[in-house]
N, C-alpha and C. Protein backbone atom coordinates (compact mmCIF):
# COMPACT_ATOMS: atom_id res chain seq x y z
N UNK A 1 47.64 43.15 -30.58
CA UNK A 1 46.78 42.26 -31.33
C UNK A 1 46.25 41.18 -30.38
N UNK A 2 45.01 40.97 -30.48
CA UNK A 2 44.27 40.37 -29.43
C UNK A 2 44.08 38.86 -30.33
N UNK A 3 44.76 37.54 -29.66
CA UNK A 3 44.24 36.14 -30.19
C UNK A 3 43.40 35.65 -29.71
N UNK A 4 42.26 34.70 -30.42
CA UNK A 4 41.16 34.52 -29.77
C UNK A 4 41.08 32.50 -30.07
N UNK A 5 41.22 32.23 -29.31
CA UNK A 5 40.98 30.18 -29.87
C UNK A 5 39.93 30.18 -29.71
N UNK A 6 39.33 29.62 -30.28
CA UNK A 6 38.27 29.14 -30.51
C UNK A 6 38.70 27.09 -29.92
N UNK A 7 37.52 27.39 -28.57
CA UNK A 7 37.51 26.24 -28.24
C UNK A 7 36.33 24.93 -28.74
N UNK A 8 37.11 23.85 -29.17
CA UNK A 8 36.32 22.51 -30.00
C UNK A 8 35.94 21.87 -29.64
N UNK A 9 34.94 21.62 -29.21
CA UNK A 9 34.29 20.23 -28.54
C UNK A 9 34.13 19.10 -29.56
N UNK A 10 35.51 18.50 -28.98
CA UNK A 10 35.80 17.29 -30.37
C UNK A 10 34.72 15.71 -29.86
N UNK A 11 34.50 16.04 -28.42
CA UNK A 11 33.32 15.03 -28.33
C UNK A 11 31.97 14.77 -29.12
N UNK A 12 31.62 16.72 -28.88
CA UNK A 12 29.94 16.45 -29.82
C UNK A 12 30.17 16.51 -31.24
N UNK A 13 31.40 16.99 -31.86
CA UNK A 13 31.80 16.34 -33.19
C UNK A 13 32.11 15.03 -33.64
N UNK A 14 32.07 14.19 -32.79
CA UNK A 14 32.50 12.86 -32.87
C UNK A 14 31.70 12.05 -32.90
N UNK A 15 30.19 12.15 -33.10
CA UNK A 15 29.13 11.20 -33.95
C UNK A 15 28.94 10.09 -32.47
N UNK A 16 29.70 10.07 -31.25
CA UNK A 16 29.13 8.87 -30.59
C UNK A 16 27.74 9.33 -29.76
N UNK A 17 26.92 8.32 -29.42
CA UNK A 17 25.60 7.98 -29.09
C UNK A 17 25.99 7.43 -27.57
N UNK A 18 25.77 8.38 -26.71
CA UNK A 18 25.70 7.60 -25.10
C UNK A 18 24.33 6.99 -24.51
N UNK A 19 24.82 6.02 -23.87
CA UNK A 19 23.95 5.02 -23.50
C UNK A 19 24.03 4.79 -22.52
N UNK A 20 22.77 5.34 -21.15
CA UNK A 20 23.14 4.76 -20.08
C UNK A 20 22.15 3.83 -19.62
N UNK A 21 22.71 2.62 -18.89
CA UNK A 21 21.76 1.30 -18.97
C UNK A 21 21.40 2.03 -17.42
N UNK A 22 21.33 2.80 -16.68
CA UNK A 22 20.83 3.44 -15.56
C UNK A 22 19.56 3.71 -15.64
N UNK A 23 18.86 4.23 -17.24
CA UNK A 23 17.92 4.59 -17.37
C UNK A 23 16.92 3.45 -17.55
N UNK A 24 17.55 2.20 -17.62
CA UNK A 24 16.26 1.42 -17.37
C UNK A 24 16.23 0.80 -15.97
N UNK A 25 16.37 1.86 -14.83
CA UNK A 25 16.11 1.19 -13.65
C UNK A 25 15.01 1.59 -13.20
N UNK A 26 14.23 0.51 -13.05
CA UNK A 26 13.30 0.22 -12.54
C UNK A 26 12.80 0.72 -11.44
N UNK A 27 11.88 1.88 -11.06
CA UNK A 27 12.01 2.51 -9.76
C UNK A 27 11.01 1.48 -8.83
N UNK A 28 10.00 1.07 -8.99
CA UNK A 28 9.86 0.34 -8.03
C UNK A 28 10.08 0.04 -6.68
N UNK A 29 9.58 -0.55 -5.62
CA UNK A 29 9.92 -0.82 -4.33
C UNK A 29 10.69 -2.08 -4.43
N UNK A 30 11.54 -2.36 -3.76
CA UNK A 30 12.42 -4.04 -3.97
C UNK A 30 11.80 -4.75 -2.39
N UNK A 31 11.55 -5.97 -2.42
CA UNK A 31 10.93 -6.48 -1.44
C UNK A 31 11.26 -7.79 -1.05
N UNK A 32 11.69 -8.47 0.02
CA UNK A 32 12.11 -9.90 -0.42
C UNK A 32 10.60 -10.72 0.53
N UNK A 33 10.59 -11.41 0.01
CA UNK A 33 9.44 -12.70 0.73
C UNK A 33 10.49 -13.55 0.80
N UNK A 34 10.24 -13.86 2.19
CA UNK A 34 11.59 -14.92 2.78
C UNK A 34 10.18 -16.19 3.50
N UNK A 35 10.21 -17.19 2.95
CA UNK A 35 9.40 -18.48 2.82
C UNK A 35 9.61 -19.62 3.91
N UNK A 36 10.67 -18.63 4.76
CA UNK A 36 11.19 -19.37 6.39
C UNK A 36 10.10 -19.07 7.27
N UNK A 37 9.33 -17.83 6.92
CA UNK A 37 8.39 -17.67 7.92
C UNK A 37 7.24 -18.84 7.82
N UNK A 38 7.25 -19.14 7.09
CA UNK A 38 6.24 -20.36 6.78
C UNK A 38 6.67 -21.80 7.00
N UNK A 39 7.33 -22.02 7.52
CA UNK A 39 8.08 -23.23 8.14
C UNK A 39 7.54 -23.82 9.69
N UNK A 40 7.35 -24.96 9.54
CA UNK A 40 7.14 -25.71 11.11
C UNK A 40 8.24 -25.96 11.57
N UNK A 41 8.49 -25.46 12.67
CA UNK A 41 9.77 -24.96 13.84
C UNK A 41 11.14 -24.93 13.04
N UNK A 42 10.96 -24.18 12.10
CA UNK A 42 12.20 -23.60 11.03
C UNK A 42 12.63 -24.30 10.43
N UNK A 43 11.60 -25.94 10.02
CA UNK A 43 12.22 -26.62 9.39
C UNK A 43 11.94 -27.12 8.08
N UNK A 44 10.49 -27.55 8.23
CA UNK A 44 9.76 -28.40 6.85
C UNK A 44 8.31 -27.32 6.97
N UNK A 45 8.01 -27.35 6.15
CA UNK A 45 6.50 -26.83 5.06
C UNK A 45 5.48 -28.13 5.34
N UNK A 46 4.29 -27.66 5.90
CA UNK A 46 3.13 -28.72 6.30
C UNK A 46 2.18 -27.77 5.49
N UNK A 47 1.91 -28.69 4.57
CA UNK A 47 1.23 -28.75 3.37
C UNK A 47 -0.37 -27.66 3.69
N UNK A 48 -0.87 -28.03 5.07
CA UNK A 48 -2.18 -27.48 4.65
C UNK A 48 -1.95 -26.29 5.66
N UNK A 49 -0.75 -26.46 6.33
CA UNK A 49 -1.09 -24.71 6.83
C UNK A 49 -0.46 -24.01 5.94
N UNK A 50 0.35 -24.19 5.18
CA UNK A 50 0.80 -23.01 4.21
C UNK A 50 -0.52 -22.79 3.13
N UNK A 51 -1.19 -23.69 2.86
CA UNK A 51 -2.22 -23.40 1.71
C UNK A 51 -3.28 -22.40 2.54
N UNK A 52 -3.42 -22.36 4.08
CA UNK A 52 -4.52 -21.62 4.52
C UNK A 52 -3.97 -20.31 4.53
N UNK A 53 -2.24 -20.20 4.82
CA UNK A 53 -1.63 -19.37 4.64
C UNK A 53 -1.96 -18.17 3.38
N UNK A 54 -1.26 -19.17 2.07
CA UNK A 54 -1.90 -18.59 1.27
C UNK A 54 -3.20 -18.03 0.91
N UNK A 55 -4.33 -18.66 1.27
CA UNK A 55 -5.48 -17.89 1.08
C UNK A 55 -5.67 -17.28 2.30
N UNK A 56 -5.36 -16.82 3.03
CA UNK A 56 -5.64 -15.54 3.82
C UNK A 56 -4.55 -14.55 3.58
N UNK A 57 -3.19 -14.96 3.25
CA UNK A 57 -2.15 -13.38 3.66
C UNK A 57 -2.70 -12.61 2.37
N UNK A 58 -2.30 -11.19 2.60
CA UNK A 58 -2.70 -10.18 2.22
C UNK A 58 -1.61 -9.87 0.95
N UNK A 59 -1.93 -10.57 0.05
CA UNK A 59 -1.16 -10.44 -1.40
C UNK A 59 -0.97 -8.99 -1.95
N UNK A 60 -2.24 -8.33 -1.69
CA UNK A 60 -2.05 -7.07 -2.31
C UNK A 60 -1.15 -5.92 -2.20
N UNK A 61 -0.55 -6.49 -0.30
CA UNK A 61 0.65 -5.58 0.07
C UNK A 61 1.69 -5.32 -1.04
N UNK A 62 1.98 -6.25 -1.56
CA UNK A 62 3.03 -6.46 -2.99
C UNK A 62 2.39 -5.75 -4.32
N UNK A 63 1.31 -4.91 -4.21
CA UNK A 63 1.19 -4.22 -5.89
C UNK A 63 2.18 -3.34 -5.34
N UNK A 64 2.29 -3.80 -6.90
CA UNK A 64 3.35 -2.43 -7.55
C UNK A 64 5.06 -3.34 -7.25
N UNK A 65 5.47 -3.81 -6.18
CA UNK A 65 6.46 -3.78 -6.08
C UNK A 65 6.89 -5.15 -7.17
N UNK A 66 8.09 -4.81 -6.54
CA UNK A 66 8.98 -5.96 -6.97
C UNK A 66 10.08 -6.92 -6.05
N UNK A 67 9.77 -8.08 -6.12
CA UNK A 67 9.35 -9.02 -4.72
C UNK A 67 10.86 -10.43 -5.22
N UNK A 68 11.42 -10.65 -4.33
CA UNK A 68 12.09 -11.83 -4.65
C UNK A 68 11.78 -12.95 -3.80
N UNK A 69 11.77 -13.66 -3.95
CA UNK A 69 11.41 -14.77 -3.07
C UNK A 69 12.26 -15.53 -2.81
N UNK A 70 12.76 -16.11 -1.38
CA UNK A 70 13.94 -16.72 -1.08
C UNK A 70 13.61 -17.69 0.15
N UNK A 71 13.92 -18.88 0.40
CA UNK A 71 14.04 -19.06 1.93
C UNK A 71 15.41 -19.16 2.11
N UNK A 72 15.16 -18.23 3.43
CA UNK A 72 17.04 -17.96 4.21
C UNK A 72 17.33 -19.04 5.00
N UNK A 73 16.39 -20.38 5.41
CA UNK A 73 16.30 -21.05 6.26
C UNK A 73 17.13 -22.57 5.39
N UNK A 74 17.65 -23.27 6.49
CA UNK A 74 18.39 -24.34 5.79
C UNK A 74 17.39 -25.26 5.71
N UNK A 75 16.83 -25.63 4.83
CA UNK A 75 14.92 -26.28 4.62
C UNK A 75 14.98 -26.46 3.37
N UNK A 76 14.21 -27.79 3.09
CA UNK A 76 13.93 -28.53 1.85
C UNK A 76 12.34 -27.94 1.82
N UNK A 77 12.01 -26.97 0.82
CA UNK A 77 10.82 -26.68 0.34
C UNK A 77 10.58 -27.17 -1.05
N UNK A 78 8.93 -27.92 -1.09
CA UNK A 78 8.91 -28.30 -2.44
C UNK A 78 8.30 -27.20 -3.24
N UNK A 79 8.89 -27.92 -4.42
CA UNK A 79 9.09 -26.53 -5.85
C UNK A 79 7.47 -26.00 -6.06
N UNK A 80 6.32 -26.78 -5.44
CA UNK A 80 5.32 -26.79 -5.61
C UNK A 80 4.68 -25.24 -4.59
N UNK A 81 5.69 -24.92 -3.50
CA UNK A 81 5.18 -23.96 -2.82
C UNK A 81 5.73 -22.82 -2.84
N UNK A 82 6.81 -22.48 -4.05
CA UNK A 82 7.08 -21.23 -4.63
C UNK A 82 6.07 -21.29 -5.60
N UNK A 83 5.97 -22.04 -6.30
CA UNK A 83 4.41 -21.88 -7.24
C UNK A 83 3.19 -21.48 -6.95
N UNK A 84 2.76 -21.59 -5.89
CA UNK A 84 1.89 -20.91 -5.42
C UNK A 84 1.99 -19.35 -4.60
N UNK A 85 2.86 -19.09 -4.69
CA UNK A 85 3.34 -17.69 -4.07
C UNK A 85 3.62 -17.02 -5.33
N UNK A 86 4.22 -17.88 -6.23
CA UNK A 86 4.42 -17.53 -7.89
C UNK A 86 2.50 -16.66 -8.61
N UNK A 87 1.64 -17.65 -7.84
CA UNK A 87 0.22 -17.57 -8.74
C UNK A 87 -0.14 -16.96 -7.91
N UNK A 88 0.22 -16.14 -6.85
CA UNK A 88 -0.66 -15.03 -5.99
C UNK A 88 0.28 -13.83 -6.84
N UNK A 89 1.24 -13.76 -6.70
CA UNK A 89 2.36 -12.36 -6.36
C UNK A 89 1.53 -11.68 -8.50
N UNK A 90 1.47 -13.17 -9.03
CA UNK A 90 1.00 -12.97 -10.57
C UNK A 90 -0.12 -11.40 -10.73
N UNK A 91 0.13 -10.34 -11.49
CA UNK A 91 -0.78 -9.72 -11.68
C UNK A 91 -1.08 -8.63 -10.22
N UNK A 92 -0.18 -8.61 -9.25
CA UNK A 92 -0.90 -8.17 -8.55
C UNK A 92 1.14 -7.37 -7.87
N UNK A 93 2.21 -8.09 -8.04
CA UNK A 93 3.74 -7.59 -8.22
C UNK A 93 4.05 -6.86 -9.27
N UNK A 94 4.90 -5.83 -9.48
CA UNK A 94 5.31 -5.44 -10.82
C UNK A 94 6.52 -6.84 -11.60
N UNK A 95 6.67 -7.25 -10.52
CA UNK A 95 8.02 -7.99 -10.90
C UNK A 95 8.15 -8.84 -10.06
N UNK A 96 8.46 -10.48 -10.12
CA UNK A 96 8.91 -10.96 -9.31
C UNK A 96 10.16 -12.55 -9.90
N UNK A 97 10.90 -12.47 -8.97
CA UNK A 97 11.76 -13.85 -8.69
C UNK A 97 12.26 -14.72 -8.44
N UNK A 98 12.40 -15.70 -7.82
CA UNK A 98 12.83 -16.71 -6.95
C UNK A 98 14.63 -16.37 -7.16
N UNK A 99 14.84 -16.20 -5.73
CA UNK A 99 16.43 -15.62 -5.85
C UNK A 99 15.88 -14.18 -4.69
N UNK A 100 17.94 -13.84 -4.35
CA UNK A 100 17.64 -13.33 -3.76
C UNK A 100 17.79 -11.14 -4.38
N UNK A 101 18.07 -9.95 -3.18
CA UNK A 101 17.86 -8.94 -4.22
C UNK A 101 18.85 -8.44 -5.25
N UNK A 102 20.12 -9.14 -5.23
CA UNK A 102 20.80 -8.57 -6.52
C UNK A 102 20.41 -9.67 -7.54
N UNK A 103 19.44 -11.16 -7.20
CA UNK A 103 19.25 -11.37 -8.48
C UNK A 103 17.82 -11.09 -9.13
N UNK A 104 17.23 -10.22 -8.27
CA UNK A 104 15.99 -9.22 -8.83
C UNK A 104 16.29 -8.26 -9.69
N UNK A 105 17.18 -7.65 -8.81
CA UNK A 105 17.88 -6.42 -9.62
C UNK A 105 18.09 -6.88 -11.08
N UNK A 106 19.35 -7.95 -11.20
CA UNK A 106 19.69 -8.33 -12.32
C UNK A 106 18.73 -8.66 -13.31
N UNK A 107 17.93 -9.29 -13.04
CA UNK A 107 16.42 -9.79 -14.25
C UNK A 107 15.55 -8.78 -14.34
N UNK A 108 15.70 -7.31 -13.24
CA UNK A 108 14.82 -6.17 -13.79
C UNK A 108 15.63 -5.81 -15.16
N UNK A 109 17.10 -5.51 -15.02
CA UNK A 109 17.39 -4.60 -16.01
C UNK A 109 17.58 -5.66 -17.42
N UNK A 110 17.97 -7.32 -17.18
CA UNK A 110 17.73 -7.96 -18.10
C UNK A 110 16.34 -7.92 -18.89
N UNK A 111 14.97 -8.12 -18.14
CA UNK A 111 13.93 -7.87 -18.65
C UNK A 111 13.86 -6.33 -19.41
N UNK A 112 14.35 -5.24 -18.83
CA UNK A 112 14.13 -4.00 -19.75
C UNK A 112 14.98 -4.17 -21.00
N UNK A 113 16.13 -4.63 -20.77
CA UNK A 113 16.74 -4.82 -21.90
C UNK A 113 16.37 -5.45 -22.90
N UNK A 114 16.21 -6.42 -23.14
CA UNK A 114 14.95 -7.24 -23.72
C UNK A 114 13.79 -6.61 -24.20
N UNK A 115 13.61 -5.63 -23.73
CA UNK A 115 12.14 -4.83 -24.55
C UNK A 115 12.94 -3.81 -25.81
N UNK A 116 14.09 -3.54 -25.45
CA UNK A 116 14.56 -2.29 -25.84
C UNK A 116 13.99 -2.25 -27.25
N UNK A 117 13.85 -1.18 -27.84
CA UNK A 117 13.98 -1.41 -29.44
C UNK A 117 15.23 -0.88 -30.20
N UNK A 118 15.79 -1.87 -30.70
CA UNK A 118 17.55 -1.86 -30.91
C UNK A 118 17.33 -0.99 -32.08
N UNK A 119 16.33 -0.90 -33.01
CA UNK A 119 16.18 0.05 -34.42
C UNK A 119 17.07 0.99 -34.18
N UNK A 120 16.76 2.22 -32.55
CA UNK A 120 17.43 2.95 -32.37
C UNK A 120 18.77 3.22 -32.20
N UNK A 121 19.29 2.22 -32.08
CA UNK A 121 21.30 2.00 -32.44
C UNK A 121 21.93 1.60 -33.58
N UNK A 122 20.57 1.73 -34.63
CA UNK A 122 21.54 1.09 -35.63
C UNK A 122 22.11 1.87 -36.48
N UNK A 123 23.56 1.28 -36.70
CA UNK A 123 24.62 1.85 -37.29
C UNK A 123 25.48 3.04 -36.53
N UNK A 124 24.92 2.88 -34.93
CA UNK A 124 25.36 3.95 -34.17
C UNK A 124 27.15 3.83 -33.54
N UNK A 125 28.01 4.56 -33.13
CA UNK A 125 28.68 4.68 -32.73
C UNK A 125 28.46 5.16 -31.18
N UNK A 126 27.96 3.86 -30.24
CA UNK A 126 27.91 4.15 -29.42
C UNK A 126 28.55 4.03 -28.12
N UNK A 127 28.84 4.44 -27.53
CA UNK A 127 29.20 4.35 -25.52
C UNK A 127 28.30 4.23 -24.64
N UNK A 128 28.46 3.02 -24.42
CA UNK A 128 28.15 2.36 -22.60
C UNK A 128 28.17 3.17 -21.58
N UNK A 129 27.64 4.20 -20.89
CA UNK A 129 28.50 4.90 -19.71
C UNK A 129 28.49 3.33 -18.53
N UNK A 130 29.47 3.85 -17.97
CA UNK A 130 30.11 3.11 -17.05
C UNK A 130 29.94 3.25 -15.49
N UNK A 131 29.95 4.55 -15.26
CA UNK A 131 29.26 4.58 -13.94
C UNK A 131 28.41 6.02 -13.54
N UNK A 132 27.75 5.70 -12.86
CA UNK A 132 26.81 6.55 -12.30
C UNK A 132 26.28 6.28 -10.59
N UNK A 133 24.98 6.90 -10.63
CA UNK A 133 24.62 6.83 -9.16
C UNK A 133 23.54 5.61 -8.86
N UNK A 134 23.50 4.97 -9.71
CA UNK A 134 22.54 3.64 -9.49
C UNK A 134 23.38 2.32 -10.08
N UNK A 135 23.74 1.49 -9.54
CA UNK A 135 24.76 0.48 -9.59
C UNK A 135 23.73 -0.64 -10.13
N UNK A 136 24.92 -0.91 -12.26
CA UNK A 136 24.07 -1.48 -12.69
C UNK A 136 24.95 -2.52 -12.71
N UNK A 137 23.93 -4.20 -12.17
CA UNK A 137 24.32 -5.08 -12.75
C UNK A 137 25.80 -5.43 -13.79
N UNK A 138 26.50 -6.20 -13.43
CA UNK A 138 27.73 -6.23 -14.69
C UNK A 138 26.72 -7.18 -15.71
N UNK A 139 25.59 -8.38 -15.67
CA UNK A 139 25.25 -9.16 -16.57
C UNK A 139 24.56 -8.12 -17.37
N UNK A 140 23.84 -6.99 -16.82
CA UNK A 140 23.19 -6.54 -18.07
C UNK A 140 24.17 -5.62 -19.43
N UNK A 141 25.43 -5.47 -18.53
CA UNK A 141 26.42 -5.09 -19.49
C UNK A 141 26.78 -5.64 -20.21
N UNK A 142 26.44 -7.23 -20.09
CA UNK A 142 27.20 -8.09 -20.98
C UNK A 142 25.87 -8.79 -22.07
N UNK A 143 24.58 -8.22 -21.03
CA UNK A 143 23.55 -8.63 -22.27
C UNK A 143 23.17 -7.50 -23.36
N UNK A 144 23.45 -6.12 -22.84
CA UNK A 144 23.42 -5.19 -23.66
C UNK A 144 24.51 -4.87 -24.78
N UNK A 145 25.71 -5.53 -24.58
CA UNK A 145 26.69 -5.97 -25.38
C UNK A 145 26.68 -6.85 -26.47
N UNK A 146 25.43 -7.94 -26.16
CA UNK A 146 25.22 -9.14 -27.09
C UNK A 146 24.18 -8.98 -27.82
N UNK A 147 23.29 -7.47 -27.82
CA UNK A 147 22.29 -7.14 -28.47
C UNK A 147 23.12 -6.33 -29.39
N UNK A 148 23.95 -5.74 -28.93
CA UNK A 148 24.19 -3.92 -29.61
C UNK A 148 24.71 -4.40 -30.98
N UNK A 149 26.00 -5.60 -30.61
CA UNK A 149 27.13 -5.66 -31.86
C UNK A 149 26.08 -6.39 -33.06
N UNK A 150 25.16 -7.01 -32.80
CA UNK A 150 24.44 -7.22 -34.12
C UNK A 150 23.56 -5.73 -34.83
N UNK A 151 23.60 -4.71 -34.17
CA UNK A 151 23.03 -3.42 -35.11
C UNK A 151 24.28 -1.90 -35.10
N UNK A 152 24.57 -2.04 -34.07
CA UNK A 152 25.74 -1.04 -33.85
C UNK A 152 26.80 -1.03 -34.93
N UNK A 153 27.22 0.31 -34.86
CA UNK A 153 29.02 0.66 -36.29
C UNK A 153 29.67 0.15 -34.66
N UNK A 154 29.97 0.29 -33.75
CA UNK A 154 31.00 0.25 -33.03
C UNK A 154 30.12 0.59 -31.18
N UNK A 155 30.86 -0.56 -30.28
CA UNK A 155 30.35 -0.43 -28.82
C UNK A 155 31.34 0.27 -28.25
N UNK A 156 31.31 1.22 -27.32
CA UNK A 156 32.61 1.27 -26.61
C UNK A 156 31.77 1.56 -24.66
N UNK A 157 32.82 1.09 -24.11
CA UNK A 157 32.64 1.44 -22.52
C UNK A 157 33.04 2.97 -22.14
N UNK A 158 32.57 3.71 -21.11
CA UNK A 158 32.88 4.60 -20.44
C UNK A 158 32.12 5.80 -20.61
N UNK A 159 33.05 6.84 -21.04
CA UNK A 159 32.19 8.28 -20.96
C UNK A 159 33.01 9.00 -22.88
N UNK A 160 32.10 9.73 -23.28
CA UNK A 160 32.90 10.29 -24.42
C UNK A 160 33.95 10.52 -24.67
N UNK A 161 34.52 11.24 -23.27
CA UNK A 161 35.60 11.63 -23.36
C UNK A 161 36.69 10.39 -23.30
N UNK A 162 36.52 9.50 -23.10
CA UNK A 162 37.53 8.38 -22.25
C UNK A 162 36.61 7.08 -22.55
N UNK A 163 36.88 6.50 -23.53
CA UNK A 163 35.96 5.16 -23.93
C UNK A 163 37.19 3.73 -23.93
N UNK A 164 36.25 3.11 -23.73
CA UNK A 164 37.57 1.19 -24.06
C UNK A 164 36.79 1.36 -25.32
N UNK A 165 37.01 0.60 -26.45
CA UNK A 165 37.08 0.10 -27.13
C UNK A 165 36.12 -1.31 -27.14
N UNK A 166 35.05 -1.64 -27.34
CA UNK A 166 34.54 -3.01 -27.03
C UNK A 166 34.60 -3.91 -28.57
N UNK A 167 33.66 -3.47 -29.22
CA UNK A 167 33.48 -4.04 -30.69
C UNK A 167 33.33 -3.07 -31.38
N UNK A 168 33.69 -3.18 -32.63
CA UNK A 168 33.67 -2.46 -34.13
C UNK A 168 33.77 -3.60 -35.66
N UNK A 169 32.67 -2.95 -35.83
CA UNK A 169 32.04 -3.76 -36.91
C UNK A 169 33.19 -3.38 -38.06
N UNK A 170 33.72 -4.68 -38.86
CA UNK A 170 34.29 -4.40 -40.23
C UNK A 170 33.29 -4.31 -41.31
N UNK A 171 33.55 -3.12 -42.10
CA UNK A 171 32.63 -3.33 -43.11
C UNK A 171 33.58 -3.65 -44.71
């Protein structure tokens, strides 16, 4: 007599909804504008060569990407001349930030998150995956956490098979 099991996939019976915040990464180019190059002998910002600066460098190199802006230099720049690098990069960057590239990174996937439309989780039993091949931010884990539990049945971390436990709604 021949026995036959019948094998259960108690995961895809189990109603959870995976979610990977990977998929809102931003493919884009990442780019930093470092604002030391614009410095008189690596120190202070003289007002009218950076403005000639600005109207001649070639802004357009930056379509499409996504640009952080930083000076690496130990220099007092006024707030007035990221603003103007602010009103070029405008319309012409996919993305940009003052900071350096993990805090680009971080405000790309915060900004996608922020668009999401949560309709689609609601009442879901869902999982966070946890890791993959594009290294997300821990803040957007914790902002995608502070969206979910107001529409979500229940958050959990990891993979189907192997979840934490985050929040679960009492009803």
């Amino acid at each position: 007599m021949e026995i036959q099991e019948n094998i259960i996939n108690k995961v895809a019976q189990s109603g959870l909804v995976s979610f990977d915040l990977a998929d809102l990464y931003h493919p884009g180019e990442r780019v930093v504008y470092d604002i030391k190059e614009n410095l008189f002998h690596g120190l202070m910002l003289r007002e009218k060569d950076f403005r000639e600066f600005i109207k001649t460098h070639n802004w357009q190199s930056y379509e499409g990407k996504n640009v952080a802006v930083i000076c690496s230099a130990d220099a007092i720049v006024p707030t007035w001349a990221y603003m103007l690098i602010a009103s070029k990069l405008t319309n012409v960057a996919n993305y940009f930030v003052f900071g350096d590239l993990e805090m680009l990174e971080t405000s790309l996937f915060l900004s996608a998150i922020d668009k999401l439309d949560l309709e689609q989780f609601k009442d879901q039993r869902l999982v966070i995956k946890g890791c993959g091949d594009i290294p997300v931010p821990t803040a957007a884990y914790v902002a995608i956490t502070s969206k979910l539990i107001n529409v979500a049945k229940s958050v959990m971390y990891g993979e189907p098979c192997s979840t934490v436990p985050v929040f679960k709604r009492k009803d």
